[in-house]
Protein backbone atom coordinates (compact mmCIF):
# COMPACT_ATOMS: atom_id res chain seq x y z
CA UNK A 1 34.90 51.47 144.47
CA UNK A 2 36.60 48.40 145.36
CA UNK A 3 40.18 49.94 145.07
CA UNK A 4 39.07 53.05 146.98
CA UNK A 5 40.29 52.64 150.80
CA UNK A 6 37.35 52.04 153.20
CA UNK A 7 36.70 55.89 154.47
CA UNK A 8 37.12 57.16 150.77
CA UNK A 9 34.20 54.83 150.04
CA UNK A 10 32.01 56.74 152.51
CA UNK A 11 32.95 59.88 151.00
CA UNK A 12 31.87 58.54 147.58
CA UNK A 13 28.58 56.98 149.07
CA UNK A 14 27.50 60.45 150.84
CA UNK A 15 28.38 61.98 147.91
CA UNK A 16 25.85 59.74 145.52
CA UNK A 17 23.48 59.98 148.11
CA UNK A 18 23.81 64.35 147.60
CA UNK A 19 23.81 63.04 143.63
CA UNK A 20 20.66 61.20 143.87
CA UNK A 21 19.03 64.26 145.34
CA UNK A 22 20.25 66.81 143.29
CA UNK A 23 19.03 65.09 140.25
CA UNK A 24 15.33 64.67 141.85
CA UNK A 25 14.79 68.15 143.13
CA UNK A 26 14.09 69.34 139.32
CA UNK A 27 10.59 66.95 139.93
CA UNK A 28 10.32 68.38 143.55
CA UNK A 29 8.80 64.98 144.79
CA UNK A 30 9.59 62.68 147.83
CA UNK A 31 8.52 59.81 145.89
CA UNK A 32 10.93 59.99 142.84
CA UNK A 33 14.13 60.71 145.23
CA UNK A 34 12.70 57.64 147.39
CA UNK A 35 13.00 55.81 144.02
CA UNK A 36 16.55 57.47 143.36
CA UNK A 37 18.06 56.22 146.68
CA UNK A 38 16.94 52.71 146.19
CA UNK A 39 14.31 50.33 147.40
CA UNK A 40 14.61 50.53 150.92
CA UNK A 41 14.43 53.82 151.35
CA UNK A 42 12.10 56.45 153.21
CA UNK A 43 12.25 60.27 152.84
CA UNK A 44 9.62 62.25 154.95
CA UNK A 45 9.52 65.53 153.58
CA UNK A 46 11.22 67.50 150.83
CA UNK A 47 10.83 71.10 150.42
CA UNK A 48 11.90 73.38 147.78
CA UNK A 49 12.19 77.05 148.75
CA UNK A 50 13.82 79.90 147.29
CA UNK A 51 17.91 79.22 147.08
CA UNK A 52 17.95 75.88 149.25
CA UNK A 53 16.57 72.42 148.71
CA UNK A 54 15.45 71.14 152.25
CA UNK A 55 15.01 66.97 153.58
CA UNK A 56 14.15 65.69 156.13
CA UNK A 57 14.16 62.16 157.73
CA UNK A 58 15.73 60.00 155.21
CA UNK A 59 16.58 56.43 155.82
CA UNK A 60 17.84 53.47 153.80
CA UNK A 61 16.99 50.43 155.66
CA UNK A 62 18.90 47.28 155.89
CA UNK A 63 18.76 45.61 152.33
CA UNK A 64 18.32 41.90 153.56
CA UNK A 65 17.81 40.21 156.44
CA UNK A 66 21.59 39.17 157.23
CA UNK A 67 23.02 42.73 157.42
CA UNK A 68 23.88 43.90 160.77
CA UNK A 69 22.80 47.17 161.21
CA UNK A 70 19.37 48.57 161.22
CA UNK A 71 20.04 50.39 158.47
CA UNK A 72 22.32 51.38 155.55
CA UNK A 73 21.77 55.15 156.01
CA UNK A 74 20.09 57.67 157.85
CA UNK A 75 20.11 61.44 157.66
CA UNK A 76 18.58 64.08 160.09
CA UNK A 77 18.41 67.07 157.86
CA UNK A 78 19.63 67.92 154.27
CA UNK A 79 20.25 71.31 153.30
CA UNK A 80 21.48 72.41 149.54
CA UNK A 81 21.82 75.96 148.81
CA UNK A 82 21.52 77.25 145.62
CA UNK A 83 20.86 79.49 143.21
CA UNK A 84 17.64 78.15 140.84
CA UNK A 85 19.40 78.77 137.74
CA UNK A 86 22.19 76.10 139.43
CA UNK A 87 19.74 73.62 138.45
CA UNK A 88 20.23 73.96 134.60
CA UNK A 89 23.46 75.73 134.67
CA UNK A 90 26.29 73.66 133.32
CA UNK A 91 27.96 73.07 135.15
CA UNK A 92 25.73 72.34 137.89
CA UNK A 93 27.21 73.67 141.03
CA UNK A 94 26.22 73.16 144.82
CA UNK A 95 27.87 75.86 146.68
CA UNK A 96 27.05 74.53 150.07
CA UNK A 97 25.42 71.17 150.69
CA UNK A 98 25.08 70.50 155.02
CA UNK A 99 24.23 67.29 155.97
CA UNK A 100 23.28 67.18 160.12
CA UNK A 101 22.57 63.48 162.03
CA UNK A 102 24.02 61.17 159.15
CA UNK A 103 24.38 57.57 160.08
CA UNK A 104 26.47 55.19 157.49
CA UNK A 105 27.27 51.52 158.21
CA UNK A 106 30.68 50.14 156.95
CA UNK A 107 29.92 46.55 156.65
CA UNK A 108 32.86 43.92 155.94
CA UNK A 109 31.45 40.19 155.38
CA UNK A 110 33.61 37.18 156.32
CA UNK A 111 34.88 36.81 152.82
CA UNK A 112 37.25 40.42 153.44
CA UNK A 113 34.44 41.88 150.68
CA UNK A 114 33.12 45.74 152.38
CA UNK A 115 29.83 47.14 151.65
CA UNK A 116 29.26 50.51 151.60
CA UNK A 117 25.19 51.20 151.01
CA UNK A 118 24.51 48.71 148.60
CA UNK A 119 21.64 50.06 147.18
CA UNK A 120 23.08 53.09 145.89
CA UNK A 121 26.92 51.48 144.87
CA UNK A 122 26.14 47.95 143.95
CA UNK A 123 22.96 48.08 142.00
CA UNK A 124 22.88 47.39 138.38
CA UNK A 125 23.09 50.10 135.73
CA UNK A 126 20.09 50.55 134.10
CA UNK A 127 19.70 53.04 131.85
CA UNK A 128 16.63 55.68 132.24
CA UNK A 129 14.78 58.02 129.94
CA UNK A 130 15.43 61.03 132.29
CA UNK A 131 19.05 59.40 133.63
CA UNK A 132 21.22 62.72 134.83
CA UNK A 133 23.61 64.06 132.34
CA UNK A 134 26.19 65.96 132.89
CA UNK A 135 28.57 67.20 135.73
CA UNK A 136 27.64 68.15 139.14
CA UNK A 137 30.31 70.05 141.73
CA UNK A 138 29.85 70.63 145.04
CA UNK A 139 31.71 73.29 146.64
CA UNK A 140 31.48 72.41 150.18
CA UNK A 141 29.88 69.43 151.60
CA UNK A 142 29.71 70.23 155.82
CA UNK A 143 29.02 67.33 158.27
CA UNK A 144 28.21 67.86 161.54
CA UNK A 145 27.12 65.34 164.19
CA UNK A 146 27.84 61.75 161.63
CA UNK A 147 27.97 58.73 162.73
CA UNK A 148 29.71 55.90 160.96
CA UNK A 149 29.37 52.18 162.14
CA UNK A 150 32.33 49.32 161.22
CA UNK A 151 31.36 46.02 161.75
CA UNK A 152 34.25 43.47 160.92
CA UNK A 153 32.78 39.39 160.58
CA UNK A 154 35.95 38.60 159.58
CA UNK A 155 37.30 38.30 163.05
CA UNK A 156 35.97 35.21 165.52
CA UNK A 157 33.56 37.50 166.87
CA UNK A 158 31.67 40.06 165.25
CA UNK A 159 33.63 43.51 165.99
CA UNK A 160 31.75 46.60 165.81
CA UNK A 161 33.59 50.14 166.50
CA UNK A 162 31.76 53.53 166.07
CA UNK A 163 32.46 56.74 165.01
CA UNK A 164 30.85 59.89 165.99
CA UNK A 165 30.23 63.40 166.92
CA UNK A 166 31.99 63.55 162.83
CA UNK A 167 32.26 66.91 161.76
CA UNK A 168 33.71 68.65 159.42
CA UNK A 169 34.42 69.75 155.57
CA UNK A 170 34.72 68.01 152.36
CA UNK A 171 35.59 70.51 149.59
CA UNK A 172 35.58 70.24 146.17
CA UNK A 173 33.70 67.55 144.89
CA UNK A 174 33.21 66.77 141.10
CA UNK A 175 30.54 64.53 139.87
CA UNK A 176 30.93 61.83 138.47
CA UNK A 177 34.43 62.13 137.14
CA UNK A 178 35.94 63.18 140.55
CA UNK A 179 38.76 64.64 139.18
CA UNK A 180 41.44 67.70 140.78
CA UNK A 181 41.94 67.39 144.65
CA UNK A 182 38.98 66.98 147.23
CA UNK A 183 40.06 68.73 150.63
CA UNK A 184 39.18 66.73 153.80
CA UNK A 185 38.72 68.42 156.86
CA UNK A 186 37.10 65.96 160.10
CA UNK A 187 37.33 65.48 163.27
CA UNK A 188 35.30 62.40 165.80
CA UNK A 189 35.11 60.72 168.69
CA UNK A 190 35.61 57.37 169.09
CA UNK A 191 34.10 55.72 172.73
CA UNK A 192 34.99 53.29 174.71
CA UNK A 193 34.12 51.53 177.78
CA UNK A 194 36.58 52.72 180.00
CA UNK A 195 37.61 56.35 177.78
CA UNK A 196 36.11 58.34 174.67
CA UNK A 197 39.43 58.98 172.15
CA UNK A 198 39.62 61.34 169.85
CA UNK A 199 40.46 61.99 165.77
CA UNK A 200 41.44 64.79 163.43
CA UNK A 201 42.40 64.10 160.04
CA UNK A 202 43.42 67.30 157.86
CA UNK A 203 44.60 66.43 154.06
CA UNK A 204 43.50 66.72 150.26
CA UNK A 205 43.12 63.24 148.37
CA UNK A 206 42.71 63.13 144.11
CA UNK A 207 39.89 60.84 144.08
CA UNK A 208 41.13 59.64 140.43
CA UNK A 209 44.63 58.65 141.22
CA UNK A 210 44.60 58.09 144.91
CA UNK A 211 47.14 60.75 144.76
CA UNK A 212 47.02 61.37 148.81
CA UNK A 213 48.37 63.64 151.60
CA UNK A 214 46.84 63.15 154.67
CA UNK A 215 47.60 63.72 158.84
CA UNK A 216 45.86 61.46 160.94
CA UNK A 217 45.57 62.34 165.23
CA UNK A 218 44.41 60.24 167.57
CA UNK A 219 44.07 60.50 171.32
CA UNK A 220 42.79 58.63 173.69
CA UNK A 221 41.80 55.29 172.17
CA UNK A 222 40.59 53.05 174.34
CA UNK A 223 42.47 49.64 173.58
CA UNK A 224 39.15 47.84 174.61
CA UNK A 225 37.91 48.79 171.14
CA UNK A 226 40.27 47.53 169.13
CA UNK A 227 41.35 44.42 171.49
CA UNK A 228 39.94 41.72 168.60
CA UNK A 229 42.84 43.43 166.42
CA UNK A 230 45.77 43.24 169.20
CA UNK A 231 44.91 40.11 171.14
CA UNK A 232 46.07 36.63 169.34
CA UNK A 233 45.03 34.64 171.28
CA UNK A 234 41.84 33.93 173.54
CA UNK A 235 43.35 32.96 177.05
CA UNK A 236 44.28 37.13 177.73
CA UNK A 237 42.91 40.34 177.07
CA UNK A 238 43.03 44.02 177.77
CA UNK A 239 41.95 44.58 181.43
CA UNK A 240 42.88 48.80 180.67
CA UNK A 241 44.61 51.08 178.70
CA UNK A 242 44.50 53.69 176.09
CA UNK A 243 46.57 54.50 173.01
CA UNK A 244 47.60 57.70 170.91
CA UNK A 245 48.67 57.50 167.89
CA UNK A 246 50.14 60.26 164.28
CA UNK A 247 49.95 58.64 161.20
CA UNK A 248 51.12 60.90 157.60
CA UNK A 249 50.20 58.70 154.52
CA UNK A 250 51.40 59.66 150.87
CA UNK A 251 50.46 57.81 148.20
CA UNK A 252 52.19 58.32 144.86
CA UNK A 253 51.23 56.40 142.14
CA UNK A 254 49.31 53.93 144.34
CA UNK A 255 52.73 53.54 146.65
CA UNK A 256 52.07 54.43 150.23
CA UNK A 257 54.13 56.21 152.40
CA UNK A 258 52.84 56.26 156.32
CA UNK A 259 55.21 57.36 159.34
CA UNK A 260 53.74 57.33 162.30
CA UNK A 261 54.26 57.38 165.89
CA UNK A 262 52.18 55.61 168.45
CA UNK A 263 52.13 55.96 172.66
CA UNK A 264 50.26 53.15 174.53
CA UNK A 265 49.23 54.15 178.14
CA UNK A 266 48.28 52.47 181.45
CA UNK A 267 48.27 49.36 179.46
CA UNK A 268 47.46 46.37 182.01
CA UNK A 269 46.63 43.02 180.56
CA UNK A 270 44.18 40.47 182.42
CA UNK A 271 45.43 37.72 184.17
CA UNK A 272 46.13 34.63 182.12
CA UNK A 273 47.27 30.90 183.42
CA UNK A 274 50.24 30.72 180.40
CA UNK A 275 52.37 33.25 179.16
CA UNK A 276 51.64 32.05 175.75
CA UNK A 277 49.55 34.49 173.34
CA UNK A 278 50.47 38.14 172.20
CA UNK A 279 50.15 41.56 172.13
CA UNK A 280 50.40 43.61 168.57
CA UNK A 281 52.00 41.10 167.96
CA UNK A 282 54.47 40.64 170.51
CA UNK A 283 54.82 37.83 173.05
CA UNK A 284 52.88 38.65 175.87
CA UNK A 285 56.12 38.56 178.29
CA UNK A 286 57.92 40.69 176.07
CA UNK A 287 54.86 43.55 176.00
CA UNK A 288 54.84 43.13 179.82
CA UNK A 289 58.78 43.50 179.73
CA UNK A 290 58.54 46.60 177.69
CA UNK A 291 56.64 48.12 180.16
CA UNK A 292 58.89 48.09 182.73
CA UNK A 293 60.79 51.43 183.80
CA UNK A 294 58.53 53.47 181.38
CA UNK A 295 56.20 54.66 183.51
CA UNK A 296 53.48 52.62 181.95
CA UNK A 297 54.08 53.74 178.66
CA UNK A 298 54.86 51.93 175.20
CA UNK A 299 56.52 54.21 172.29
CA UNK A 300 57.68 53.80 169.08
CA UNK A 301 58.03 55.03 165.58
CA UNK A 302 56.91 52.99 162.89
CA UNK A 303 56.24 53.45 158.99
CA UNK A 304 53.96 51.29 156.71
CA UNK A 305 55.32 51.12 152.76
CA UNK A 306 53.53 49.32 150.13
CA UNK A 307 50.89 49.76 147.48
């Protein structure tokens, strides 16, 4: 997972998560998928009725005492529906898996290293009398109402930046060997102090390759949020402002192409005794300059290249 780009990660650990269900609901008991999701975990009820698989209240608490969220994972309410026979058909097939009130930390440790629920994508193989065999594909996989949590140590202060209200589609899922195109479909909210911005990202990645075509919207992002990433200095800051932003990444044989264009609105910086320090990178007098005659706007194209 360590080549996979940060989000794709959370698709791969919600989809082991759906994994280490499936494979438990042939024993219909809370304590063996407790035991599949690792040793921090908690389910409350599981419930097997006539085409769906039904759980409740499952949470993967923090796995020591240095991570910095309360918890790994948490889900609402897991639904699977199925047909009976999809249990020993092969191959297996989840038509329709919902998952409602998910919670996922993104965790990135000083080193640059990110940890994506440790327990499930970090812990040793070891093999098992009744290990799952076999492929597993999941037609649809429907969020609604996720949250996921970033928190960056690698900055001088600990950065954390939420997303939520995600909901959405993932289609086309194939287990384990994730091969032919997965369709993403989500859209969040990201909030602020000041304003609550928006996201929509439409696109189909190949899971195998990286082999990606994605649109990314954004609207409304408070620059509060991401000041830690803009500001270079400690003797200004962001006082206000907001930013939108359209990013279209290809990748092609692990070669990125990204153009994008980005607005930056109402952007007032506080008050600083030097005019040293920057702004995205720019000196601070020449982001104040540019935002003369615009009408309090910054614009620009830009495109990223690389692998």
């Amino acid at each position: 997972m360590s080549k996979l780009p940060v989000w794709a990660r959370v698709l791969l650990a919600s989809a082991l998560f759906a994994v280490g269900l499936f494979y438990t609901v042939r024993a219909v008991g809370r304590s063996q998928l407790q035991r599949a999701l690792g040793p921090h975990a908690h389910v409350d009820e599981l419930a097997l009725l006539t085409a769906q698989v039904a759980v409740r209240g499952v949470r993967v608490d923090k796995p020591n005492a240095s991570w910095p969220t309360e918890a790994q994972l948490r889900v609402g309410s897991l639904t699977i529906d199925l047909a009976l026979s999809a249990l020993t058909a092969h191959p297996r097939t989840i038509p329709k898996l919902t998952i409602e009130g998910l919670y996922i930390a993104i965790v990135r440790r000083r080193d640059g290293s990110t940890h994506v629920l440790p327990d499930l994508t970090e812990a040793p193989d070891e093999p098992a009398d009744d290990a799952p065999s076999g492929s597993l594909h999941i037609d649809d996989l429907e969020l609604r109402d996720a949250t996921v949590e970033y928190v960056d140590d690698t900055m001088k202060q600990r950065v954390r930046i939420k997303l939520t209200h995600l909901s959405g589609h993932i289609q086309n899922l194939q287990l384990p060997s994730l091969e032919g195109q997965t369709g993403i479909e989500l859209d969040g909210k990201v909030p602020g102090p000041r304003t609550t911005g928006t996201l929509e990202l439409r696109g189909a990645m190949a899971l195998t390759s990286l082999d990606t075509k994605l649109k990314l919207l954004a609207r409304g992002l408070d620059l509060h949020v991401f000041e830690p990433y803009l500001i270079k200095s400690m003797d200004t800051g962001v006082e206000q402002g907001h930013f939108d932003f359209a990013l279209a990444p290809t990748i092609r044989a692990r070669k990125v192409r990204a153009p994008g264009h980005i607005e930056i609105h109402g952007l007032k910086l506080a008050d600083s005794d030097t005019t040293t320090g920057s702004f995205m990178n720019m000196p601070r007098a020449a982001a104040v300059k540019a935002l003369a005659g615009r009408d309090g706007t910054i614009e620009t194209d830009f495109e990223l290249r690389g692998d």
